[in-house]
Protein backbone atom coordinates (compact mmCIF):
# COMPACT_ATOMS: atom_id res chain seq x y z
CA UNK A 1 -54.62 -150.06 145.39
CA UNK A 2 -53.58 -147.19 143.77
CA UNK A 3 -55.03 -143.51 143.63
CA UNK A 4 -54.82 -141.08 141.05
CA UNK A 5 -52.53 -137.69 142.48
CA UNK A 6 -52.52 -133.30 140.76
CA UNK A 7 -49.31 -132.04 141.06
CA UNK A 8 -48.71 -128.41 141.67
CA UNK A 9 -45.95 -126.02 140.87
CA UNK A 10 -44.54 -125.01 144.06
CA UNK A 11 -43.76 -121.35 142.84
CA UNK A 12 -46.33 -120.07 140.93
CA UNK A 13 -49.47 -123.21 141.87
CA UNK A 14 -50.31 -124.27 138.34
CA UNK A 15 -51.63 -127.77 138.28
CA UNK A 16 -49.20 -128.97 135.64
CA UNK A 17 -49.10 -133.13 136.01
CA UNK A 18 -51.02 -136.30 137.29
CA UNK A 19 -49.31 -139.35 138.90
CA UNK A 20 -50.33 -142.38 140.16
CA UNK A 21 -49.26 -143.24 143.97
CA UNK A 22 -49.33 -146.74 145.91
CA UNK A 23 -52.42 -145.61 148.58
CA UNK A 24 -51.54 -147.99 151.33
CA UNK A 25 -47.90 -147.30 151.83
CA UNK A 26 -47.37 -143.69 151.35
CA UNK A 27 -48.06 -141.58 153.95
CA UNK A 28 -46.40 -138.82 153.16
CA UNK A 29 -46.84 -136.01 149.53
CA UNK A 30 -45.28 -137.22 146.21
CA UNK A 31 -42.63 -134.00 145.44
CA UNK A 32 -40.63 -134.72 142.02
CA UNK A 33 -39.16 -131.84 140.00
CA UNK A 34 -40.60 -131.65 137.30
CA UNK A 35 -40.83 -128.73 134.41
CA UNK A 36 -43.27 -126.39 134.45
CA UNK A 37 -44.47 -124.41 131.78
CA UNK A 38 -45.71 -121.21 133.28
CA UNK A 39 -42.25 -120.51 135.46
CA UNK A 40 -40.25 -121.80 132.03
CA UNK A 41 -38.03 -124.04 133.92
CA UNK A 42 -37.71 -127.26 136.26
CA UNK A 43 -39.22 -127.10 139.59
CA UNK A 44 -40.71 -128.87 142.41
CA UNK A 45 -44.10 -129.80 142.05
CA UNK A 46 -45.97 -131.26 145.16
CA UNK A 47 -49.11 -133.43 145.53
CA UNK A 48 -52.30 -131.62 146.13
CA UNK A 49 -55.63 -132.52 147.86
């Protein structure tokens, strides 16, 4: 089953994206760098609540 995930800019906290992630075999937050268009450039962006 799979749940629907925000991503957040790590530097300034814009929720830029939305992801899918496997439920059942991730225990851990979904980080990809990603751009973000508030900071103007490529940066981590984290799984929120």
């Amino acid at each position: 089953m799979r749940k629907k995930v925000i991503l957040a800019c790590v530097d300034c906290g814009s929720r830029n994206y939305t992801s899918e992630s496997n439920k059942a075999t991730s225990s851990e937050r979904l980080e990809i760098k990603k751009f973000c268009s508030t900071c103007n450039a490529h940066t981590m962006h984290k799984e929120t609540k």
